[in-house]
N, C-alpha and C. Protein backbone atom coordinates (compact mmCIF):
# COMPACT_ATOMS: atom_id res chain seq x y z
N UNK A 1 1.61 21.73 -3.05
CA UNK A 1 1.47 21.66 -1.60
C UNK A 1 2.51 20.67 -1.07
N UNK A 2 3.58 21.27 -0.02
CA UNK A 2 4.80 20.54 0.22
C UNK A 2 4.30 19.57 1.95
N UNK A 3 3.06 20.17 2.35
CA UNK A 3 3.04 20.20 3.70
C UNK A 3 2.68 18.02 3.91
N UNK A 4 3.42 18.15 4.69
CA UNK A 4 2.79 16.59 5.15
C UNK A 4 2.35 16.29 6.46
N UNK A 5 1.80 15.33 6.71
CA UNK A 5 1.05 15.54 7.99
C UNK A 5 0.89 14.01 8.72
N UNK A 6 0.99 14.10 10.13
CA UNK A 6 1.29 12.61 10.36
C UNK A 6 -0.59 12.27 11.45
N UNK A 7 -0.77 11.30 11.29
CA UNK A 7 -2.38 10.80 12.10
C UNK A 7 -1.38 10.40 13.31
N UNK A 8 -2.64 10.81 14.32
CA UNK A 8 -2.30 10.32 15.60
C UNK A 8 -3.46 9.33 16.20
N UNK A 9 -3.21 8.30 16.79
CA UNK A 9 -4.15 7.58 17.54
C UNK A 9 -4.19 7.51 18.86
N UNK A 10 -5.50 8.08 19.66
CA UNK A 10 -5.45 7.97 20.96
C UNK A 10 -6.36 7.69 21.59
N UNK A 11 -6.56 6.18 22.02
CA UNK A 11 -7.69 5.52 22.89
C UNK A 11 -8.51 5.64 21.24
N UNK A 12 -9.94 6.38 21.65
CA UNK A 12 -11.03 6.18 20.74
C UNK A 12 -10.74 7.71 20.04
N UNK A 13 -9.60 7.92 19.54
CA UNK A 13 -9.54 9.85 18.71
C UNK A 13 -8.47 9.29 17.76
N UNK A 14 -8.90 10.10 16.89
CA UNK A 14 -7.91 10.28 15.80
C UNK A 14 -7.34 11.94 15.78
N UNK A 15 -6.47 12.06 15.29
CA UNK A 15 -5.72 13.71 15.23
C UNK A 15 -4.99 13.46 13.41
N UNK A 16 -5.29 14.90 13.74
CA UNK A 16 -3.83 15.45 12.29
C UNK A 16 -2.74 16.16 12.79
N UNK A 17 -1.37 15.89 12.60
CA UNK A 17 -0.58 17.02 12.90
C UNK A 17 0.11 17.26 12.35
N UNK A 18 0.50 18.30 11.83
CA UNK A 18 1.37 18.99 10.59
C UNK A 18 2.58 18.44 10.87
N UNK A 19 3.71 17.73 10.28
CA UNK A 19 4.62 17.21 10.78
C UNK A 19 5.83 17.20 9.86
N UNK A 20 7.32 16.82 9.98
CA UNK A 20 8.43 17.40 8.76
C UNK A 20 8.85 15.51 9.00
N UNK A 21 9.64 15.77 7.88
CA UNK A 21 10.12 14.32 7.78
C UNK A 21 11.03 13.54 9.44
N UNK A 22 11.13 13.14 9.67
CA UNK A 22 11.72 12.15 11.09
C UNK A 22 13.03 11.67 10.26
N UNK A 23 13.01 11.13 9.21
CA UNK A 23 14.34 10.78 8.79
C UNK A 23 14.70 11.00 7.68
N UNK A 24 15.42 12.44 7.40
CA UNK A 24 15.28 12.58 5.89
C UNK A 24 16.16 11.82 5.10
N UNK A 25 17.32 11.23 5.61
CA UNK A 25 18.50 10.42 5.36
C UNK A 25 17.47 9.26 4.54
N UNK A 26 16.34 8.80 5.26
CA UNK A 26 16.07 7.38 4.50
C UNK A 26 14.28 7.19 4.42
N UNK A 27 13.83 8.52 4.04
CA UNK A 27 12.08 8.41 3.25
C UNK A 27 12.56 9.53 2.25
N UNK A 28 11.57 9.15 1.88
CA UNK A 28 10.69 10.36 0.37
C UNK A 28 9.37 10.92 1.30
N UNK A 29 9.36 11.72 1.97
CA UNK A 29 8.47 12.35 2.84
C UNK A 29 7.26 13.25 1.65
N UNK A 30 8.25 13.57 0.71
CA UNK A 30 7.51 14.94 0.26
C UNK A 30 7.89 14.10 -1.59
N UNK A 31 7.90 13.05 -1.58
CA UNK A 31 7.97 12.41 -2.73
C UNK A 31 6.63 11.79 -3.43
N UNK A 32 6.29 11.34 -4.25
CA UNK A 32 5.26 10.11 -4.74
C UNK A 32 5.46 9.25 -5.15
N UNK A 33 7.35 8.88 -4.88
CA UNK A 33 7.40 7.41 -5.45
C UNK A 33 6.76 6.50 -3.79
N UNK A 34 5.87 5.25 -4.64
CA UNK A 34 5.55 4.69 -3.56
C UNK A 34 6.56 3.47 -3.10
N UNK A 35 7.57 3.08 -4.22
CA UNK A 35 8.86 2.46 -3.22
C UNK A 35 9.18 2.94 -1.79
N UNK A 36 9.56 4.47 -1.58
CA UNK A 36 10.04 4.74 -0.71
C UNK A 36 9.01 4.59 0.82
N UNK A 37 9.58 4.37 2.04
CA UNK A 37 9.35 4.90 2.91
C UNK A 37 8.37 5.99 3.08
N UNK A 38 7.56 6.19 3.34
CA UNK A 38 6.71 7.78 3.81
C UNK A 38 6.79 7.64 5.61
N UNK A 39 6.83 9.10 5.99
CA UNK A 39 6.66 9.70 7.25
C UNK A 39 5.72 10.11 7.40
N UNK A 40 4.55 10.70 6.46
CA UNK A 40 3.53 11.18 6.47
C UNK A 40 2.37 11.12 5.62
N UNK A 41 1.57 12.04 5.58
CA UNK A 41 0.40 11.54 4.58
C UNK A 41 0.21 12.94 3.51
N UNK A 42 -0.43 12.64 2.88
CA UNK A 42 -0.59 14.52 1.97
C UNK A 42 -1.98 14.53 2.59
N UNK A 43 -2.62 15.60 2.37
CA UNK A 43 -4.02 16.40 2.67
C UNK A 43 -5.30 14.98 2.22
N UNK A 44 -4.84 14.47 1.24
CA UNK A 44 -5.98 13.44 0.45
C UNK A 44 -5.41 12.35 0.93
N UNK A 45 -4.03 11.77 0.83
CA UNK A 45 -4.11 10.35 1.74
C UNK A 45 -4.57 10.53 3.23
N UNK A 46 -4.37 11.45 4.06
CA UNK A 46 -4.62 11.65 5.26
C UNK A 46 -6.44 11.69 5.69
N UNK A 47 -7.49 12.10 4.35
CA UNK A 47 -8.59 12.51 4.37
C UNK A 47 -8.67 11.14 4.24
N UNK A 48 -8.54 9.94 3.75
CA UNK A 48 -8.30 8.81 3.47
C UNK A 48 -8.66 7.88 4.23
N UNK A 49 -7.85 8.33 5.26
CA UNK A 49 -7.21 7.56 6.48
C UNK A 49 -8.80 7.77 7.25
N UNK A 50 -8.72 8.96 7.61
CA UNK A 50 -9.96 9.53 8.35
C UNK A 50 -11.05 8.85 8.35
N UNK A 51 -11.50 8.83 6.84
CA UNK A 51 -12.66 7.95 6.45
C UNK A 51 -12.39 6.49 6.46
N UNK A 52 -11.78 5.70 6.45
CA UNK A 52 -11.25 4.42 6.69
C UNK A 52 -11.30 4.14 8.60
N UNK A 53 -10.53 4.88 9.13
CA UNK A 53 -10.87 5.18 10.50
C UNK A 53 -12.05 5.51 11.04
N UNK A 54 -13.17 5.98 10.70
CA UNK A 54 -14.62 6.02 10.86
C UNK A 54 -15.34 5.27 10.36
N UNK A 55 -14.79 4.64 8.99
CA UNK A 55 -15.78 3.50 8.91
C UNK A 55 -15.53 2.25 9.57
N UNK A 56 -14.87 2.10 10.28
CA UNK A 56 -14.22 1.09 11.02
C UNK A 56 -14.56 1.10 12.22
N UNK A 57 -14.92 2.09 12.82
CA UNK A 57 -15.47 2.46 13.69
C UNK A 57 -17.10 2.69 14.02
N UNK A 58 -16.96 2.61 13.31
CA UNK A 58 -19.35 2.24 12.70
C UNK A 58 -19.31 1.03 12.86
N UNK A 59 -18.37 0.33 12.20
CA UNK A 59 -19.10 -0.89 12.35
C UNK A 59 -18.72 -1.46 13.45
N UNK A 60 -17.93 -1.28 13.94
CA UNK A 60 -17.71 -1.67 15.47
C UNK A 60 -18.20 -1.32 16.71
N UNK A 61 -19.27 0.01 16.49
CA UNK A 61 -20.01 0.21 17.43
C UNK A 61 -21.62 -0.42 16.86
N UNK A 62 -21.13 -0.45 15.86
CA UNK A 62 -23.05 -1.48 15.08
C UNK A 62 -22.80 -2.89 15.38
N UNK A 63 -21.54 -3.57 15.96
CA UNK A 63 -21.62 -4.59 16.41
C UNK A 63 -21.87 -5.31 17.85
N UNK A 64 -21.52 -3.97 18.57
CA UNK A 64 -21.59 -4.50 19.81
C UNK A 64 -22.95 -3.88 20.44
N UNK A 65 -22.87 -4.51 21.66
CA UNK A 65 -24.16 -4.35 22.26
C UNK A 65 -24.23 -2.56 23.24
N UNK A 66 -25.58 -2.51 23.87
CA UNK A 66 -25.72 -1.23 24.44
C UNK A 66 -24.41 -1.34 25.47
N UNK A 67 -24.74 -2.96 26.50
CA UNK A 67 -24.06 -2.31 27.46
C UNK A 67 -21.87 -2.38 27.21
N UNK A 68 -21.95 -3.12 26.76
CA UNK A 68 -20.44 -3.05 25.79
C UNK A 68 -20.11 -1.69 25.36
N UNK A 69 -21.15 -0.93 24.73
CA UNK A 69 -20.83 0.76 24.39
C UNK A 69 -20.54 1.35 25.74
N UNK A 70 -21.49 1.31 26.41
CA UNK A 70 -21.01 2.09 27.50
C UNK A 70 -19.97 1.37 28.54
N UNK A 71 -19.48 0.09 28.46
CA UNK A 71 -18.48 0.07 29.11
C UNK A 71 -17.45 0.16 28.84
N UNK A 72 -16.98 0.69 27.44
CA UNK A 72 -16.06 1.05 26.73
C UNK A 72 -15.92 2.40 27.00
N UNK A 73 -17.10 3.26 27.29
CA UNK A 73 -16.82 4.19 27.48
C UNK A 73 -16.57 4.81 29.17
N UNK A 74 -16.21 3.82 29.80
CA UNK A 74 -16.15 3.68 31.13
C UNK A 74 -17.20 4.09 32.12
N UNK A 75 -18.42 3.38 31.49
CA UNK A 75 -19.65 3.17 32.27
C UNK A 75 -20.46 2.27 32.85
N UNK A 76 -20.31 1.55 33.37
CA UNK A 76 -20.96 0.25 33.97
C UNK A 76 -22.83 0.52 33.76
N UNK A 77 -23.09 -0.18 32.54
CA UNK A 77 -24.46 -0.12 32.14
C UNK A 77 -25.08 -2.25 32.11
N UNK A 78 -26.17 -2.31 32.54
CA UNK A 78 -27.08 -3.19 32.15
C UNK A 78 -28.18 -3.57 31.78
N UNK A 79 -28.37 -4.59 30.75
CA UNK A 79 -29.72 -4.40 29.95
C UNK A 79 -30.87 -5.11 30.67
């Protein structure tokens, strides 16, 4: 499997998007030496990411309070 794929972050979302190298002159895009540079992720580092990004995200909504959730989510709430 040659395909690589780059994460996107936006506000509170994560994305996948199928993506080709940005600089082939100077990564190993589609390599496994981990010296090099990467542009992207494979299918399992990217599944990786995902889960690292959600668990990070648990605990950061298990830390804060009700009305903090919802004013993050642009709701003016009080307890």
């Amino acid at each position: 499997m040659d395909e690589i794929y780059e994460i996107v972050y936006a506000e509170d979302e994560i994305q996948l998007n199928l993506t080709e190298c940005k600089q082939p002159w100077n990564c190993g895009c589609k390599t496994k030496l981990d010296s090099e540079p990467k542009c992207g992720y494979s299918p399992h580092e990217a599944k990786q990411k995902f889960i690292e990004y959600f668990e990070r995200r648990i605990q950061h909504l298990q830390s804060i309070s009700t009305s903090q959730f919802m004013r993050e989510l642009g709701y003016y709430h009080y307890d």
